[in-house]
Each structure stands twice: as C-alpha cells, then as structure tokens.
Protein backbone atom coordinates (compact mmCIF):
# COMPACT_ATOMS: atom_id res chain seq x y z
CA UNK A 1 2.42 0.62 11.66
CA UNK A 2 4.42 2.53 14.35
CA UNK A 3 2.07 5.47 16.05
CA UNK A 4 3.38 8.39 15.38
CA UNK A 5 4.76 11.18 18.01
CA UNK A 6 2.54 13.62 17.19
CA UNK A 7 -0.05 14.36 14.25
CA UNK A 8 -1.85 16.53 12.02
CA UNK A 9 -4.54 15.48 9.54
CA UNK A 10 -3.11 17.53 6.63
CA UNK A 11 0.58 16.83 5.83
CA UNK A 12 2.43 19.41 4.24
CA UNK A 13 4.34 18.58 0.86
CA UNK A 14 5.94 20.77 -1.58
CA UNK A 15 4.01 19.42 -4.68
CA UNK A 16 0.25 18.87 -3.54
CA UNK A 17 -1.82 21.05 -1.30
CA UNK A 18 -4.34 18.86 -0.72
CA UNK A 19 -2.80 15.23 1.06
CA UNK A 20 -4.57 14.37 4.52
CA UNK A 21 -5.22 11.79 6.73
CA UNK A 22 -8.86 10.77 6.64
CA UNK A 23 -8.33 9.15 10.55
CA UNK A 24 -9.39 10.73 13.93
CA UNK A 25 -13.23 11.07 13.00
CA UNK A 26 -15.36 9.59 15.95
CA UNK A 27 -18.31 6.76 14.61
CA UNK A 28 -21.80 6.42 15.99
CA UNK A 29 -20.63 3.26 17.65
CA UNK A 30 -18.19 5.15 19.81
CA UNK A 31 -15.15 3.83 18.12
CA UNK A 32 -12.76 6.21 15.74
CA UNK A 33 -11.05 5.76 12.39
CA UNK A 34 -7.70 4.93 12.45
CA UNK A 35 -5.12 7.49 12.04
CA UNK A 36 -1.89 6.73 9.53
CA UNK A 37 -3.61 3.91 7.10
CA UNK A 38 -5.31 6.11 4.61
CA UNK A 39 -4.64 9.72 3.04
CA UNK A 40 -6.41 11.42 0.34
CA UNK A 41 -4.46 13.95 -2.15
CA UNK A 42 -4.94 15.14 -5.49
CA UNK A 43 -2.23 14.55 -8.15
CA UNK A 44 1.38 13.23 -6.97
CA UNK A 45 2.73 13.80 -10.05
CA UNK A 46 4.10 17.34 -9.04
CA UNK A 47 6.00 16.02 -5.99
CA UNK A 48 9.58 17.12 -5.18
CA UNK A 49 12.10 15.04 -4.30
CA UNK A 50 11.84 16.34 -0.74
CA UNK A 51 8.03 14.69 -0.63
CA UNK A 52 9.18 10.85 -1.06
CA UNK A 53 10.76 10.94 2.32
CA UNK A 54 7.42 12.06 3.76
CA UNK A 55 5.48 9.74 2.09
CA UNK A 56 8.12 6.86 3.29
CA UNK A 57 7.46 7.92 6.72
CA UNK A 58 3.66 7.60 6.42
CA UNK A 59 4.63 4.07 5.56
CA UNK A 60 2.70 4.23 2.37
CA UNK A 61 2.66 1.30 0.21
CA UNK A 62 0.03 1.52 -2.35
CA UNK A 63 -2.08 4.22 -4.31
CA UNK A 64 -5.00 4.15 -6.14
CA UNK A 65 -5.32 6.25 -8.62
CA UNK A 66 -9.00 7.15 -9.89
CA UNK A 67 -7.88 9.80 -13.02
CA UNK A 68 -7.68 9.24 -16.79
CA UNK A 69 -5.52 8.69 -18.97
CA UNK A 70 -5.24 11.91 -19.73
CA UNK A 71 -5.07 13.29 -16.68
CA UNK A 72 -1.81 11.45 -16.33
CA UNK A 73 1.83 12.36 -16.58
CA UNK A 74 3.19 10.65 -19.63
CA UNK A 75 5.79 9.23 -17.73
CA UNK A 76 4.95 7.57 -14.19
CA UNK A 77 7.00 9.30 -11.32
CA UNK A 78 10.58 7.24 -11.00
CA UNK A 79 10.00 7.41 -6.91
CA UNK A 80 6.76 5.11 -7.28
CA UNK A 81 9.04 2.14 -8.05
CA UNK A 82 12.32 3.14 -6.25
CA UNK A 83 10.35 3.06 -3.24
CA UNK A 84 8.43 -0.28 -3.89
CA UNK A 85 4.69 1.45 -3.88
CA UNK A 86 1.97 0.20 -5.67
CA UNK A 87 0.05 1.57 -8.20
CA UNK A 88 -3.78 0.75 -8.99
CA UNK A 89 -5.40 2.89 -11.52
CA UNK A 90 -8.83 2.86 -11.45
CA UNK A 91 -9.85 5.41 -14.09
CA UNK A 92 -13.24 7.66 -13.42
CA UNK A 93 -15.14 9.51 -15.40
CA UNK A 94 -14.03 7.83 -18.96
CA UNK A 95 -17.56 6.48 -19.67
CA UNK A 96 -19.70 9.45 -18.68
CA UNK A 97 -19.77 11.93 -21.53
CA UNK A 98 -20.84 15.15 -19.51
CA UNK A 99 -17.86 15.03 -17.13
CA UNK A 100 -15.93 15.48 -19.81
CA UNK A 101 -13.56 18.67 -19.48
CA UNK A 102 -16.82 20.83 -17.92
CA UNK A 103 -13.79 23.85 -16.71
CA UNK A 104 -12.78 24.39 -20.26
CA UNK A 105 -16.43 24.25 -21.48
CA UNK A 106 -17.44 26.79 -18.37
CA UNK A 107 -14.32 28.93 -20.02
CA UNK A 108 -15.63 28.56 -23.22
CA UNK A 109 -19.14 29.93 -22.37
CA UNK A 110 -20.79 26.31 -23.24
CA UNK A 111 -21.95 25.83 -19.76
CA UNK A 112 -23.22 29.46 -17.92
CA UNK A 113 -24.93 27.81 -15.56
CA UNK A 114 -23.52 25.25 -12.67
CA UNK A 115 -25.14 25.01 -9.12
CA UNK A 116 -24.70 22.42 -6.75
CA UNK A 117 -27.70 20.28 -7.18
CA UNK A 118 -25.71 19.90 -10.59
CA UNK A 119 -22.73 18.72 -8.51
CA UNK A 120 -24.14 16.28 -6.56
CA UNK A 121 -25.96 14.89 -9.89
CA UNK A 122 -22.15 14.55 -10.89
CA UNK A 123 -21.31 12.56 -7.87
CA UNK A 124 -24.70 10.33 -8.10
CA UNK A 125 -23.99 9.85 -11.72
CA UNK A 126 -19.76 8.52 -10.45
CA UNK A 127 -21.63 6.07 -7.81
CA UNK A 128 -23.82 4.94 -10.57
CA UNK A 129 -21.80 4.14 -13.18
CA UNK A 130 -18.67 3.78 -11.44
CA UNK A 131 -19.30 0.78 -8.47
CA UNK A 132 -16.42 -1.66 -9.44
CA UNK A 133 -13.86 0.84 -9.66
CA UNK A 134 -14.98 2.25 -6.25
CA UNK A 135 -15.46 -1.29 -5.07
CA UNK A 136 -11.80 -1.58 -6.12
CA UNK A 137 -10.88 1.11 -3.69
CA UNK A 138 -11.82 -0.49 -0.74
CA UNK A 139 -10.14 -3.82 -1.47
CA UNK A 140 -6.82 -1.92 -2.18
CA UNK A 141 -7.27 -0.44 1.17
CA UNK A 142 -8.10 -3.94 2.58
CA UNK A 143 -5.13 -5.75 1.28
CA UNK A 144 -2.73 -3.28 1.53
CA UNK A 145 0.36 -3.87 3.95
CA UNK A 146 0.54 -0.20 5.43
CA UNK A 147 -0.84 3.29 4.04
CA UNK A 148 -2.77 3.70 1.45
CA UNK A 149 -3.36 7.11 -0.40
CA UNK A 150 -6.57 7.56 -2.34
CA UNK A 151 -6.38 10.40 -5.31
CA UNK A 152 -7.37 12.03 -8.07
CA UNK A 153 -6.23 14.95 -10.13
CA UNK A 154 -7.58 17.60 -6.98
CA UNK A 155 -8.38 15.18 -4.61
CA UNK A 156 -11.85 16.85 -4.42
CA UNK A 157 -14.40 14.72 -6.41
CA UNK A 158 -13.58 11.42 -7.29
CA UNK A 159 -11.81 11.03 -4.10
CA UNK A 160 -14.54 12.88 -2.19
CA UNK A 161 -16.57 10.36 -3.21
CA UNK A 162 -14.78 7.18 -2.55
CA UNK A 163 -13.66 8.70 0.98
CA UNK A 164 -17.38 9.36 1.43
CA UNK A 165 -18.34 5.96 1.09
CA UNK A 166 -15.18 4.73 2.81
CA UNK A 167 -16.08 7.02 5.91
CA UNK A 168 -19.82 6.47 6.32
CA UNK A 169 -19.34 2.58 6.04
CA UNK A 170 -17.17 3.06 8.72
CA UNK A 171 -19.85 4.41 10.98
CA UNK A 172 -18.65 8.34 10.25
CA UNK A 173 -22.23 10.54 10.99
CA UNK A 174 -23.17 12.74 7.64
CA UNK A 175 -22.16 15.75 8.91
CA UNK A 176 -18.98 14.94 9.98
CA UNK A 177 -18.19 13.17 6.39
CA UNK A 178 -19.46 15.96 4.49
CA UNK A 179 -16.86 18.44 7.00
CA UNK A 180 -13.79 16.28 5.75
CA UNK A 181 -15.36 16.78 2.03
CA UNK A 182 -15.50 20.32 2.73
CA UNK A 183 -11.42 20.65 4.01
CA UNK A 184 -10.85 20.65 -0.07
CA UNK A 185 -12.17 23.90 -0.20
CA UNK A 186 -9.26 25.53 1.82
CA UNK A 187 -6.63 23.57 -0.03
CA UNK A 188 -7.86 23.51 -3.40
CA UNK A 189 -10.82 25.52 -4.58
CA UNK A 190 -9.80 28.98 -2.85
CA UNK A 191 -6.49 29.12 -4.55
CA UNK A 192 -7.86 27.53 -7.84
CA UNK A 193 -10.89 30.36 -7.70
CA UNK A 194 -8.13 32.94 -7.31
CA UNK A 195 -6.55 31.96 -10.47
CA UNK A 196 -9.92 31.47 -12.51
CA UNK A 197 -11.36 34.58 -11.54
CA UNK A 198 -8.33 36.10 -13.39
CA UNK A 199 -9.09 33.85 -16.64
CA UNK A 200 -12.96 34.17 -16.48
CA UNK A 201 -12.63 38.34 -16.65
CA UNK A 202 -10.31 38.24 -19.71
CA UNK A 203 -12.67 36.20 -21.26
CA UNK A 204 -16.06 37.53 -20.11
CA UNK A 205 -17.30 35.20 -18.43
CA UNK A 206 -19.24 34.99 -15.51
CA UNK A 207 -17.73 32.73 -12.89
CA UNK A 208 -20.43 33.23 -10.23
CA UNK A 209 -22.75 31.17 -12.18
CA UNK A 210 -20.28 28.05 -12.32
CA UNK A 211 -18.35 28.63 -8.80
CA UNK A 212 -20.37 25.38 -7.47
CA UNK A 213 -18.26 22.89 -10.14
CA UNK A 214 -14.72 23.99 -7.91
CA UNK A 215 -15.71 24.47 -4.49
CA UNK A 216 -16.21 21.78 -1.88
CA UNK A 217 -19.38 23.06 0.15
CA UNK A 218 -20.65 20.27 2.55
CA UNK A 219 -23.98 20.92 1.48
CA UNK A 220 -23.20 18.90 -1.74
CA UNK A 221 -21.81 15.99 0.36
CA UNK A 222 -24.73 16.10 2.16
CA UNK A 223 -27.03 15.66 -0.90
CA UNK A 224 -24.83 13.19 -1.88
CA UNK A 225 -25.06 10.49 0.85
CA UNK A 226 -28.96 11.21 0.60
CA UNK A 227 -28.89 9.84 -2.65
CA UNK A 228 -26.55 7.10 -1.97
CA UNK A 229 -29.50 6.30 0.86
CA UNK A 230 -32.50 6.75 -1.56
CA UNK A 231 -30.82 4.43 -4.08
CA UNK A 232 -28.81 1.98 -2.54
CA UNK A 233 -29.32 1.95 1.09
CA UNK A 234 -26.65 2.90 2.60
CA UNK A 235 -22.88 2.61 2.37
CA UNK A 236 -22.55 -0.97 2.99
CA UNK A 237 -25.30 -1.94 0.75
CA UNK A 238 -23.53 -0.11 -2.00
CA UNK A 239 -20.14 -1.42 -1.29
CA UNK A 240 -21.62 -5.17 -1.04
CA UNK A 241 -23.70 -4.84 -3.66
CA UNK A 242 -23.02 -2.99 -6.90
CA UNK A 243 -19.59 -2.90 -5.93
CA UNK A 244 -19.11 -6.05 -5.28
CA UNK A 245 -16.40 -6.33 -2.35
CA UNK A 246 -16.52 -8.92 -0.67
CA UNK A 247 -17.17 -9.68 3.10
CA UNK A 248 -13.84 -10.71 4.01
CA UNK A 249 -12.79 -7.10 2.59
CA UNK A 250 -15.22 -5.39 4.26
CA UNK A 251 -14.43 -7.23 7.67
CA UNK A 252 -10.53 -6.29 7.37
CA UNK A 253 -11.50 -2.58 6.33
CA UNK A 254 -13.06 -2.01 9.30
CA UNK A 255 -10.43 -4.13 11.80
CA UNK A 256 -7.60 -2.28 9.86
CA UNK A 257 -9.25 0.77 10.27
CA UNK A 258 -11.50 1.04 13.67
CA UNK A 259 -10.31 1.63 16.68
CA UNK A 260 -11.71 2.05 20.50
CA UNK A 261 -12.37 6.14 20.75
CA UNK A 262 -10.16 6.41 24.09
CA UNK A 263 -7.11 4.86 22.05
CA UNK A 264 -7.03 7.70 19.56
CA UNK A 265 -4.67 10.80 19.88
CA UNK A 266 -6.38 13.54 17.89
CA UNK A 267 -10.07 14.77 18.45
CA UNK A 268 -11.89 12.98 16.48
CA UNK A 269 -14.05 15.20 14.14
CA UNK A 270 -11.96 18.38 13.86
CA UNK A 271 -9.72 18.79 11.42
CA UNK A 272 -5.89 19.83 12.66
C-alpha cells in the first residue's frame, strides 16, 4: 500500500466518530505496528456518501464485522459492493445471555449496579466463549489484500477486545494497549454519557452506578489482558490455541504488520 503524505490515527468521517488507525504503537522488540493496514470503528452503517471516498483512499478491502443480527441495518450499505469490499460477519455476544441489551436493562432499573470489575468479566466472558470468531479476525487481517477495518456497533468492546489481542500479540506493552482502548472514551462514551444522562434523569435513574458499562477507562483493559495471562498465557497462546489460527496466519500478521521503529512516521504510542 502507498505511504501516505501525512497521518493521523483517527480519521474523520461524517457518519462514525470512532474509525482509527491502530498503527504507530512502538513493541518491546523495538519494532512498530504498521500504519494504514488496520482501523477500528464502530458501525459503518451511518456513513455518508462523502465517507466511501475516504475509506477508498485507506485502500480498504475487507471488514469484519463482530455485531448481531440485530445490531444490523436491514439492508447492507450499497457502497460495500460498489466498491468491491469484503464483508465477514463474525457475530459476538449471541450465545452469552447477560450481554444481552444490559443499556436498556440499566434504563429499566434491572441492573443499578455496574462497575468495572463487571466490565472486564464481560470481556473475559467474549475471550471465553468467543475464540473462533476472534480467531477469525486475525486471519481476515492475514489474508486480506490491503486495509482491513475491525468493528462493532461502538467500536468500544468487541473491537476493544479483538484489537487487544491483535496489539499485544504484536509485541504492544499493556499500557500502551490499554491507552488505544481508552481513545473510545473521547469519541464515543463522552458524547453517548451526554445523551444518557438526559434519559437516566427523566426516568430516575441513577447513572453513576452503571457509568463503567459506556466508558473506556484503561484500567479495564488492563484487567483484561491479566486475565487473558492467568488463563491462557498470553496473546499468542490464545490466538494459537483456542482460536485456532494457524501459524502461517500468525507469521503473515506480524510481516504485514511489523515494521523496523526508525521506518515509521508517527510517534509510536501517542495518539494524533
């Protein structure tokens, strides 16, 4: 893929807040990620026409998709074929009861309570349960021809988690992972926490107690990888084991996406 001129990690569209490049963090090997071969977003399905052309310059060529059914727009954007990008869907969360609709049981007043050791029990629970689809990920990623965009509907858990994995395999420290992670709070959970704030006092209810389930704090990344650690190993353990990529995939994941340090343009660990 052509380098690009000049860059930014988060790249502004009309219809989604929340698209950036996951490139430009420095390893522990002294290499970097990539920049331009993967992005993570939340929904596309909002995207003006005046978004295609951006993602056409990224060079993206295939998506995967990690929402329901439901989550989905009844009819699949017309720009995903007219500009030849493939779509995966990899569905999460269908097969785990609690994860259910949570926000419209927090507005109902059947959950008062949320903190953020519940959170990261979500995102253990996802990496439990979910291995193949996130598995599935990575070999998109691998066999794609040029960008790749990883998303969900807010591009905060789902795809926090499979950038997570994607990132520490990759040699990415904790810290730095769970500082990407915590970008989605800037794009999505301040605005969304504006608008809930508003619906929580009309129906009195008490969003302080619940805040954890939208915000992106890195603590919760960080409690996160621990568990992935505890329970599988690491990264690569998980992604060779109960997800079941193989080597080959691996080995192209990181050649497609490691580079020497010196080679990369942006400074690798803060955000632009």
């Amino acid at each position: 893929m052509a380098e690009r001129a000049s860059w930014n990690r988060q790249v502004p569209l009309q219809g989604n807040g929340n698209f950036r490049d996951i490139g430009g963090y420095a390893t522990t090997d002294g290499r970097a990620v990539r920049t331009g071969v993967v992005f993570r977003s939340g929904s596309l399905d909002e995207l003006s026409k005046d978004d295609v052309p951006v993602l056409q310059s990224l060079g993206v060529c295939a998506i995967a998709d990690l929402r329901r059914e439901p989550e989905r727009a009844e009819v699949t954007p017309s720009w995903f074929a007219a500009s030849g990008i493939a779509v995966t869907r990899l569905p999460i969360g269908t097969r785990v009861a609690h994860l259910k609709s949570i926000a419209t049981r927090m507005l109902a007043g059947e959950i008062t309570d949320f903190d953020a050791d519940d959170m990261i029990d979500i995102y253990t629970t996802l990496l439990t349960h979910y291995p193949a689809e996130f598995g599935e990920v990575v070999r998109v990623i691998a066999r794609a021809d040029g960008a790749t965009v990883v998303h969900c509907t807010a591009g905060k858990d789902r795809t926090g988690v499979a950038i997570a994995l994607l990132l520490s395999f990759l040699g990415v420290d904790d810290e730095t992972v769970a500082d990407d992670y915590a970008l989605s709070q800037q794009n999505y959970s301040l605005p969304l926490l504006a608008e809930l704030e508003v619906r929580f006092a009309e129906l009195d209810a008490d969003l302080e107690r619940v805040r954890s389930f939208f915000e992106a704090q890195p603590g919760v990344m960080l409690g996160l990888l621990g568990d992935l650690r505890a329970r599988f190993g690491s990264a690569a353990d998980y992604l060779a084991g109960p997800a079941g990529v193989p080597r080959d995939d691996l080995e192209r994941v990181r050649a497609r996406l490691l580079e020497h340090h010196d080679d990369v343009q942006p400074d690798g660990g803060e955000p632009a």
